[in-house]
C-alpha atoms as a PDB file:
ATOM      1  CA  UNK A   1     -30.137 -59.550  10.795  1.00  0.00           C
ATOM      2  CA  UNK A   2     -30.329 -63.310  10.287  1.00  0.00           C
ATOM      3  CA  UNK A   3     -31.719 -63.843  13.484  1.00  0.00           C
ATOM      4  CA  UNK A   4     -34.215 -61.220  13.434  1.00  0.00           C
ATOM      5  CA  UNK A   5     -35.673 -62.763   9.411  1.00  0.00           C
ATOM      6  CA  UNK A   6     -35.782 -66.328  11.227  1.00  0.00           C
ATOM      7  CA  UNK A   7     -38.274 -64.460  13.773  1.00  0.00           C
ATOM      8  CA  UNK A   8     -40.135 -63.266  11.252  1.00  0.00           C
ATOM      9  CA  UNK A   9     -40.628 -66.245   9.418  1.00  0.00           C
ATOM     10  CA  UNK A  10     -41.250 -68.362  11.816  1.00  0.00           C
ATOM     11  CA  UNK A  11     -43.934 -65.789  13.160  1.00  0.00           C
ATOM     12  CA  UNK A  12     -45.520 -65.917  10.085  1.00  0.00           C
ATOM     13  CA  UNK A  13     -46.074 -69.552   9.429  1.00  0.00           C
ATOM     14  CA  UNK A  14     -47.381 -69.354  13.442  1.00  0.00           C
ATOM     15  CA  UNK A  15     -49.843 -66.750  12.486  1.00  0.00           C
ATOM     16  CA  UNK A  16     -51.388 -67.718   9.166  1.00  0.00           C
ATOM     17  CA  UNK A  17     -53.432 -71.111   8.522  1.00  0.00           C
ATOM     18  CA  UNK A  18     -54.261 -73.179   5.824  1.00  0.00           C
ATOM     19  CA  UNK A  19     -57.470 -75.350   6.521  1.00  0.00           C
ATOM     20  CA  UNK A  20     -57.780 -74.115  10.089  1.00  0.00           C
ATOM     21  CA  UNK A  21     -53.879 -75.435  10.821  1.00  0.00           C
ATOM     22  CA  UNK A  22     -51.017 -72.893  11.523  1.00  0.00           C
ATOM     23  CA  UNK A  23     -48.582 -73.280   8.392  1.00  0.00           C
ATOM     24  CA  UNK A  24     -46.432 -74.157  11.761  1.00  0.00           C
ATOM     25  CA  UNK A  25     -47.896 -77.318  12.083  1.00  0.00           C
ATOM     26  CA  UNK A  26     -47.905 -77.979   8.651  1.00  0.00           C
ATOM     27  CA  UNK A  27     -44.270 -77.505   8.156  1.00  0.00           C
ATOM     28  CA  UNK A  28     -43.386 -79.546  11.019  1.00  0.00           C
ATOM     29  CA  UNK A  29     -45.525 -82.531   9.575  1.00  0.00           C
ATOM     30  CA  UNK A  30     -43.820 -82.227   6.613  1.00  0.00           C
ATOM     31  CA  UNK A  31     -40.363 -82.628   8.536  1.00  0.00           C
ATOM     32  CA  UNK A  32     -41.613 -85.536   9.966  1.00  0.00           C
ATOM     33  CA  UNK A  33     -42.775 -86.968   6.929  1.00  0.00           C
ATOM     34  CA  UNK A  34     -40.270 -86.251   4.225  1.00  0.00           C
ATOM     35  CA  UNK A  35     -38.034 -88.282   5.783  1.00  0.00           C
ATOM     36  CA  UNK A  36     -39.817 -91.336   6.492  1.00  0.00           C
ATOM     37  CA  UNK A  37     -40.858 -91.655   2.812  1.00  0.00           C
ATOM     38  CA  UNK A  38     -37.033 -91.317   1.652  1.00  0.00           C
ATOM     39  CA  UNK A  39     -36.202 -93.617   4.271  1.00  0.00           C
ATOM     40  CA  UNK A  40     -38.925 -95.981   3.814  1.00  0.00           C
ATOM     41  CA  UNK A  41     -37.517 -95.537  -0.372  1.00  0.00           C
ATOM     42  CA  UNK A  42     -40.920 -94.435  -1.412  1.00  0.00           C
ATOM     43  CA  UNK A  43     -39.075 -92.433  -3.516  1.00  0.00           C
ATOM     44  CA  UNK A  44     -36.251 -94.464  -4.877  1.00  0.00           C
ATOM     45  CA  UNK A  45     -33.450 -92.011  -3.405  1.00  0.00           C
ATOM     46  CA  UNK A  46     -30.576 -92.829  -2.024  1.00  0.00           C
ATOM     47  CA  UNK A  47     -29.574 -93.202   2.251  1.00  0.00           C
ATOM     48  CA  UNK A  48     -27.061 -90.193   1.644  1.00  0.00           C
ATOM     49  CA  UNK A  49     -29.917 -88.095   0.343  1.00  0.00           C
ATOM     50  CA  UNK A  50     -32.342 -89.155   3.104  1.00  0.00           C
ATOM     51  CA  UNK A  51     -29.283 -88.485   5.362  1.00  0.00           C
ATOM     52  CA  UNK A  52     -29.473 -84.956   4.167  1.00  0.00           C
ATOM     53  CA  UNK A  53     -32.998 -84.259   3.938  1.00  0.00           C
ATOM     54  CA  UNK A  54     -33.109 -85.091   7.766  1.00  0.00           C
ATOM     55  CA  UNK A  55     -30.669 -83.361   9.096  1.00  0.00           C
ATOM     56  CA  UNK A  56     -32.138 -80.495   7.097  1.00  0.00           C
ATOM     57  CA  UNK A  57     -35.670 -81.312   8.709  1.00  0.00           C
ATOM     58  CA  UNK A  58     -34.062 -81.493  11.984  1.00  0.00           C
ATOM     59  CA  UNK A  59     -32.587 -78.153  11.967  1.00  0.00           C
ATOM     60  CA  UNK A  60     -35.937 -76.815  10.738  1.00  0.00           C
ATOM     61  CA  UNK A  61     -37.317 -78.302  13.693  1.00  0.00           C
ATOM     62  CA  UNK A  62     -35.128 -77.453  16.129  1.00  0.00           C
ATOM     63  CA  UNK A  63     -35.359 -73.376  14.342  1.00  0.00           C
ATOM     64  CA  UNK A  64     -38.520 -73.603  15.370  1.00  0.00           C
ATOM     65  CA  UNK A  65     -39.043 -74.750  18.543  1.00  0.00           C
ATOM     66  CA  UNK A  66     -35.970 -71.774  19.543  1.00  0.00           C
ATOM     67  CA  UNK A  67     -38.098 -69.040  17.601  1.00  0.00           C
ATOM     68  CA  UNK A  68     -41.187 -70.170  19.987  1.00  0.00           C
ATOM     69  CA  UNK A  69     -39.749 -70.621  23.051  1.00  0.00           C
ATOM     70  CA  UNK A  70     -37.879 -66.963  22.621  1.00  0.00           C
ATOM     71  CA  UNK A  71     -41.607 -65.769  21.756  1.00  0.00           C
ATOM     72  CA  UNK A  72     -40.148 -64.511  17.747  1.00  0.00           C
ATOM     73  CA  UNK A  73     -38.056 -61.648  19.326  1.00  0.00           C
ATOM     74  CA  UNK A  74     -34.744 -61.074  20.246  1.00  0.00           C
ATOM     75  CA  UNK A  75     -33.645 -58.174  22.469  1.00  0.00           C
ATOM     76  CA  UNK A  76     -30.950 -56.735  23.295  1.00  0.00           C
ATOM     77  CA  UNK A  77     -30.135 -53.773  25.656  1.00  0.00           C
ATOM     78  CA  UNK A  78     -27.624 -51.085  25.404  1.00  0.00           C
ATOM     79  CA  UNK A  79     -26.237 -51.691  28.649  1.00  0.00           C
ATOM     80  CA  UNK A  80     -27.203 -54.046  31.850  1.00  0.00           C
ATOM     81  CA  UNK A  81     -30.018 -52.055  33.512  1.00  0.00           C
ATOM     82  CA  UNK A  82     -29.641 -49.648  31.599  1.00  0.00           C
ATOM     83  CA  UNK A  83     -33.325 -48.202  32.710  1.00  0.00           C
ATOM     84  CA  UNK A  84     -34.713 -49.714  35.434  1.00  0.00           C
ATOM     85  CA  UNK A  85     -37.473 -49.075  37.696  1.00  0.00           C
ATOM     86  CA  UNK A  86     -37.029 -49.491  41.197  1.00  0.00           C
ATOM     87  CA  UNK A  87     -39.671 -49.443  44.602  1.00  0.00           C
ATOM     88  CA  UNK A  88     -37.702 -46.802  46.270  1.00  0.00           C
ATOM     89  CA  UNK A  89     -35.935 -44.698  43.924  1.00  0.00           C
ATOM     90  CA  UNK A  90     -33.903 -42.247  45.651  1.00  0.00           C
ATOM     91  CA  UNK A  91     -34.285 -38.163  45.568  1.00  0.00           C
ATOM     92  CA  UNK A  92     -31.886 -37.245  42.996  1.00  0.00           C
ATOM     93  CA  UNK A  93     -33.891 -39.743  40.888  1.00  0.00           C
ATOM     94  CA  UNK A  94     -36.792 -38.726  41.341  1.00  0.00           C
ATOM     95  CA  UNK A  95     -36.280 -35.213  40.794  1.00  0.00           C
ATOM     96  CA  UNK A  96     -34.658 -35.985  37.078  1.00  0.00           C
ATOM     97  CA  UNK A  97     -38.130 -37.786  36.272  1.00  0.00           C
ATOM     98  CA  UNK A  98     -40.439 -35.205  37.350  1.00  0.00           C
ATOM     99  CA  UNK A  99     -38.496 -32.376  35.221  1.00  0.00           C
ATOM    100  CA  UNK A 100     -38.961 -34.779  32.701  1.00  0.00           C
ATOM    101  CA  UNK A 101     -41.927 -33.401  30.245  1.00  0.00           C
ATOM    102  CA  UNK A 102     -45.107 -35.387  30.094  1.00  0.00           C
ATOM    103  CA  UNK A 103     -46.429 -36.242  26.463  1.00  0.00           C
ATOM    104  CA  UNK A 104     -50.312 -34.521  26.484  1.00  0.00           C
ATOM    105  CA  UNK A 105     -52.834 -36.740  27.810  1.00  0.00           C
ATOM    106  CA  UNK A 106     -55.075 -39.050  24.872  1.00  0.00           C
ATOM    107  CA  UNK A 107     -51.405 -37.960  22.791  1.00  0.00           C
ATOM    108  CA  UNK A 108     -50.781 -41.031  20.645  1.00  0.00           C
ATOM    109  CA  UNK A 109     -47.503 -42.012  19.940  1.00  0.00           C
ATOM    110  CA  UNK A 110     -47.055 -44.159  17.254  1.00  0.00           C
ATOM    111  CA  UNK A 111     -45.019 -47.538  17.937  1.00  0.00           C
ATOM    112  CA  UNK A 112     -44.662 -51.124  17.164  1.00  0.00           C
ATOM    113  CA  UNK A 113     -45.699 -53.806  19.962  1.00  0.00           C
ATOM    114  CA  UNK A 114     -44.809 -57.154  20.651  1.00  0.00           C
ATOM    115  CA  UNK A 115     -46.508 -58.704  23.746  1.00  0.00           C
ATOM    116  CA  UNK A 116     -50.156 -59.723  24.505  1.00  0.00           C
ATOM    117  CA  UNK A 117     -52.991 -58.230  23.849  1.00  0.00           C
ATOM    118  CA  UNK A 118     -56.820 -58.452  25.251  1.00  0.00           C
ATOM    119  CA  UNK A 119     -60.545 -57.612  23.971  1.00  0.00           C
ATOM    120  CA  UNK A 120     -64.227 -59.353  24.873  1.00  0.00           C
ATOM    121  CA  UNK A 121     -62.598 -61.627  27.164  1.00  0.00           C
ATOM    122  CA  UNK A 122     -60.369 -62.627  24.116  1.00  0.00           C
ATOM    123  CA  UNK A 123     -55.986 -62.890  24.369  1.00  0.00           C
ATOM    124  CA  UNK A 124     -53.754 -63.042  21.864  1.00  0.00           C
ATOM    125  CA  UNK A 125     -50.535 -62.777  21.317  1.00  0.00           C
ATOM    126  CA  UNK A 126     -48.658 -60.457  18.481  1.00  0.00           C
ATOM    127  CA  UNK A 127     -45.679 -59.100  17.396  1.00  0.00           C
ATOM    128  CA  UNK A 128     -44.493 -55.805  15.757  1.00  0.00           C
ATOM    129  CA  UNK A 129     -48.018 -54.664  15.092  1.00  0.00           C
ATOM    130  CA  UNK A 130     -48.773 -51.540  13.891  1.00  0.00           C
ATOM    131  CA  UNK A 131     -50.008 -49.831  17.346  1.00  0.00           C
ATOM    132  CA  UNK A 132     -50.532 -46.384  19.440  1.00  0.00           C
ATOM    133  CA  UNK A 133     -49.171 -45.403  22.567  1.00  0.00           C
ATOM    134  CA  UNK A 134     -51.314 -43.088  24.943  1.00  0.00           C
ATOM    135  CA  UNK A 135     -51.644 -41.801  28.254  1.00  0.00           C
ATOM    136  CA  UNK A 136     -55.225 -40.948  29.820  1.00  0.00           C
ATOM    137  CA  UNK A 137     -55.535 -38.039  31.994  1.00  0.00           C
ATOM    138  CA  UNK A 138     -55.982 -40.488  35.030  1.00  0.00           C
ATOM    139  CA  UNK A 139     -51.893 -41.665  34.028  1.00  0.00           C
ATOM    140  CA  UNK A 140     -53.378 -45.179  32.899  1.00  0.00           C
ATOM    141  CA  UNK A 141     -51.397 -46.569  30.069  1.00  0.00           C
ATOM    142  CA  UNK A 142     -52.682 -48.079  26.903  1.00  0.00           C
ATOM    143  CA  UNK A 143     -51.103 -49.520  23.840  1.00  0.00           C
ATOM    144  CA  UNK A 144     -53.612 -50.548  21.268  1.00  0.00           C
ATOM    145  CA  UNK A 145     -53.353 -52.325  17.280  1.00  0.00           C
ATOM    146  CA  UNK A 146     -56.226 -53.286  14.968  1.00  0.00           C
ATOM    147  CA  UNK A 147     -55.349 -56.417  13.296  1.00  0.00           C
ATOM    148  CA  UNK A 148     -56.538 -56.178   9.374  1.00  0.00           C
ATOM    149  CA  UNK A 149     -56.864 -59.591   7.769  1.00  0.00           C
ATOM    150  CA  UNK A 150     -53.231 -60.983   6.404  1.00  0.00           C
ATOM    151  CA  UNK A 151     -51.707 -63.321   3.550  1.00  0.00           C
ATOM    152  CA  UNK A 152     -48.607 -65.467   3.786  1.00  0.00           C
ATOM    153  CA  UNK A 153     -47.192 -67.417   1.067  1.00  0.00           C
ATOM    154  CA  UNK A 154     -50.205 -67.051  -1.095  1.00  0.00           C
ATOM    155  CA  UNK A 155     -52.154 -69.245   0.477  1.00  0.00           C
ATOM    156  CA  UNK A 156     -52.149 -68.843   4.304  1.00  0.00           C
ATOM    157  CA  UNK A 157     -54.581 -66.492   5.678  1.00  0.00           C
ATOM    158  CA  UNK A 158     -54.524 -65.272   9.516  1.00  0.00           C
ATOM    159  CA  UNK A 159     -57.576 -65.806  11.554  1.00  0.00           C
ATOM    160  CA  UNK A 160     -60.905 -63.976  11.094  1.00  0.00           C
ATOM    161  CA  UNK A 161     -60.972 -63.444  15.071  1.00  0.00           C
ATOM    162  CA  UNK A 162     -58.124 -61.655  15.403  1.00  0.00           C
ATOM    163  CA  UNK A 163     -59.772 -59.203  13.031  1.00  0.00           C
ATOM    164  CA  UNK A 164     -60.676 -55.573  15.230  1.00  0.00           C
ATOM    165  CA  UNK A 165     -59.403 -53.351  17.791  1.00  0.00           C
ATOM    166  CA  UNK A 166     -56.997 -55.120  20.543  1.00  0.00           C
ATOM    167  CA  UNK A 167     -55.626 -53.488  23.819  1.00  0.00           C
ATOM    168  CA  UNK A 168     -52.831 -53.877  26.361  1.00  0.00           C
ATOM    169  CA  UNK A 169     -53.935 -51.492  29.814  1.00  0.00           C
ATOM    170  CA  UNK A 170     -51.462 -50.951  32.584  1.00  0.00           C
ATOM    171  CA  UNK A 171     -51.182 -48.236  35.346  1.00  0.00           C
ATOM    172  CA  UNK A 172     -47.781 -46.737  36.648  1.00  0.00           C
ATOM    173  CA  UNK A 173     -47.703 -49.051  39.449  1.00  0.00           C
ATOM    174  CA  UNK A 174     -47.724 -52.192  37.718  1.00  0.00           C
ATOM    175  CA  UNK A 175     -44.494 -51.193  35.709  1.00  0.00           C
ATOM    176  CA  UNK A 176     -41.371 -52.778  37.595  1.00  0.00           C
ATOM    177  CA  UNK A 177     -39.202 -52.507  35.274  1.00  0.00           C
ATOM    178  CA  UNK A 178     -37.938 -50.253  32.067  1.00  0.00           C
ATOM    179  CA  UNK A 179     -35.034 -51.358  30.034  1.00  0.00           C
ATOM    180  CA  UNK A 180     -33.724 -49.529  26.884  1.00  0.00           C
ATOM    181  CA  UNK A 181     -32.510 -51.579  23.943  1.00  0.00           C
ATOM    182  CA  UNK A 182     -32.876 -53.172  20.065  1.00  0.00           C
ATOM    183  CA  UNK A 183     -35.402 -55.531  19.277  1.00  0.00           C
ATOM    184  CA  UNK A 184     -34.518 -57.868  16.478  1.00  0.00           C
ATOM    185  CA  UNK A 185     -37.714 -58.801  13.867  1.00  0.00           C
ATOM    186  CA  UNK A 186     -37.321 -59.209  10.554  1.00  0.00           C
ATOM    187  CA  UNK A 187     -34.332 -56.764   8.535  1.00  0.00           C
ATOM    188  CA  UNK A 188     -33.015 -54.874  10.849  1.00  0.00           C
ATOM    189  CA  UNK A 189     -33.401 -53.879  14.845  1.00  0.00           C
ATOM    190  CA  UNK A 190     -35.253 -51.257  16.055  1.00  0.00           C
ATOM    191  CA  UNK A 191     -34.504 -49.120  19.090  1.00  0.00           C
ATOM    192  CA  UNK A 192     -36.993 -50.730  21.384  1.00  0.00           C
ATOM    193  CA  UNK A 193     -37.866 -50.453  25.455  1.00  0.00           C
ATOM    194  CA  UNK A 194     -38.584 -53.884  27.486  1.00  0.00           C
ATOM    195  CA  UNK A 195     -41.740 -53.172  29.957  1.00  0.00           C
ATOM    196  CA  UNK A 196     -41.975 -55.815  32.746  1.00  0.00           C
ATOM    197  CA  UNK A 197     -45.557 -55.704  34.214  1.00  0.00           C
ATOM    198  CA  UNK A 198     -47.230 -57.140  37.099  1.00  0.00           C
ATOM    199  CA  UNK A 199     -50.984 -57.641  36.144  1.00  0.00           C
ATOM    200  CA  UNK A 200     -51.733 -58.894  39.756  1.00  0.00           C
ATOM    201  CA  UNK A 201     -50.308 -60.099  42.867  1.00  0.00           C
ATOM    202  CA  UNK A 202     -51.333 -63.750  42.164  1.00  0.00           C
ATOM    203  CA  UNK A 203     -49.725 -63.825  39.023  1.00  0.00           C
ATOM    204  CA  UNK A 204     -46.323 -63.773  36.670  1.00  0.00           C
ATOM    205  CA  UNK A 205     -44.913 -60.558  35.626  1.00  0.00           C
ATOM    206  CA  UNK A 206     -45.617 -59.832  31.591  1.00  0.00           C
ATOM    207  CA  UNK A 207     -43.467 -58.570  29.138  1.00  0.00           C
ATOM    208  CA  UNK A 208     -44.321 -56.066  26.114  1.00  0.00           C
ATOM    209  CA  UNK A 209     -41.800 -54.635  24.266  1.00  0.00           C
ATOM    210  CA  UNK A 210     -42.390 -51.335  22.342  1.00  0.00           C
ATOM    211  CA  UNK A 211     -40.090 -50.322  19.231  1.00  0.00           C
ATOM    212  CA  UNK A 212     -39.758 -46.810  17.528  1.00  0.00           C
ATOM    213  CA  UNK A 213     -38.685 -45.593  14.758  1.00  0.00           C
ATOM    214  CA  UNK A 214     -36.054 -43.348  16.543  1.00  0.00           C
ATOM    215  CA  UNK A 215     -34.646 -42.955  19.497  1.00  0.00           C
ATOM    216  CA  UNK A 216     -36.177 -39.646  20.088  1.00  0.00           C
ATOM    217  CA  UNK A 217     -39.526 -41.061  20.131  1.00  0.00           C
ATOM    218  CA  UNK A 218     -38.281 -43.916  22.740  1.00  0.00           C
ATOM    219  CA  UNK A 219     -36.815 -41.372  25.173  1.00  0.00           C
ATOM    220  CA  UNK A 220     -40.078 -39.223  25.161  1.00  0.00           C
ATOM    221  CA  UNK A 221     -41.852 -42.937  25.592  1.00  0.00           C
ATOM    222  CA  UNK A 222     -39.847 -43.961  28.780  1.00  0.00           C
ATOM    223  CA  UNK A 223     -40.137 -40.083  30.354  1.00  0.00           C
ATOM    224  CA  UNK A 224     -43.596 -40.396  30.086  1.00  0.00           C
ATOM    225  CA  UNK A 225     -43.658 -44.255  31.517  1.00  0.00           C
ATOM    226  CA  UNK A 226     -41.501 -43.470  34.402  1.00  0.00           C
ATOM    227  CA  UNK A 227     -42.401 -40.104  35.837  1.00  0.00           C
ATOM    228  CA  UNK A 228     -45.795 -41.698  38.027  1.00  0.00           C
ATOM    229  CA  UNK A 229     -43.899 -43.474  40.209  1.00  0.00           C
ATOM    230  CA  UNK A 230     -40.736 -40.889  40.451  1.00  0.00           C
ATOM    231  CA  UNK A 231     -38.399 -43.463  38.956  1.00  0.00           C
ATOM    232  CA  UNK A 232     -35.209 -42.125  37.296  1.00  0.00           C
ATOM    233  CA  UNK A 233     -32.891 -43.106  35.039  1.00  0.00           C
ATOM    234  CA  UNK A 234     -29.918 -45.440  35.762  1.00  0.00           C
ATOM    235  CA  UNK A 235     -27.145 -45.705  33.298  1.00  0.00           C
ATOM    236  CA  UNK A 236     -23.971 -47.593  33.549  1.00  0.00           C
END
């Protein structure tokens, strides 16, 4: 739970702005600068309470650069390859996924998504939106949010640009791997699947995670993701 409210947080102050400048970057000045001043004894204080204060802006700092370089997510599956997709899955395999029922094509599912997202030539990055899962009656896959303008802290406001309609397409083929799990964000983890993507042969897989509000909903997700290729399910 900790872990997943440290996300969140640190999410937010990378997503909202204040004069143009993440409330990121504005925290991490203020690490940097705090200290100095105390230090420096621009404010008459002590060394043991200048100690303290950096240490504490340290840790902040350090909190930080972990929540960024994990991309503000933790996850967590509920066993190693628990679902995976392989290239040649065998018969028995693929005969479990195509009994498997297919949610309706243009069917929207609704879900939260983590991962990037693209629209006019624009890319972005967000996690847990609001978003819908569908299937087009040519099996392409599409997860799509609108972004609404957002607060934080009273005064930091997201971007106006991110305001609209984003999307995330993928057909069956570029899917190499399913994994079933809980993605920690914010309160509490949510049953969640792991989608490792291959946008083109040139380039480095992708990762979008999609979370549910029950497991139900996540099985009839992962059916519908892996019958295309005939991939089953693999469970230790």
């Amino acid at each position: 739970m900790f872990v997943g409210l440290v996300f969140q947080f640190a999410y937010s102050l990378e997503r909202h702005r204040l004069f143009n400048v993440s409330l990121r970057r504005w925290l991490i000045l203020l690490c940097l600068v705090l200290p100095l001043t105390m230090w420096l004894r621009l404010w008459g204080v002590s060394y043991l309470v200048a100690g303290f204060v950096t240490m504490g802006a340290v840790t902040v700092l350090v909190v930080m650069w972990w929540a960024d370089r994990q991309q503000y997510v933790q996850f967590m599956t509920c066993a190693p390859d628990a679902v995976s997709a392989f290239p040649q899955a065998d018969e028995e395999e693929v005969d479990g996924a195509a009994n498997r029922q297919l949610l309706p094509a243009m069917d929207k599912i609704h879900v939260r998504a983590t991962g990037f997202f693209e629209v006019s030539r624009m890319r972005r990055y967000f996690v847990e939106t609001p978003a819908n899962y569908t299937t087009f009656e040519t099996r392409e896959h599409c997860v799509m949010t609108h972004i609404s303008l957002a607060r934080f802290l009273l005064f930091g406001v997201s971007s106006q640009d991110e305001v609209g309609w984003w999307y995330a397409f993928f057909q069956p083929a570029m899917i190499r791997s399913v994994d079933v799990g809980w993605l920690h964000f914010g309160l509490r983890p949510r049953a969640a699947l792991r989608l490792q993507i291959t946008l083109s042969d040139d380039s480095k897989d992708e990762i979008l995670y999609l979370s549910f509000d029950d497991e139900a909903t996540s099985s009839l997700v992962v059916a519908d993701l892996l019958y295309d290729a005939g991939i089953g399910y693999r469970v230790k």
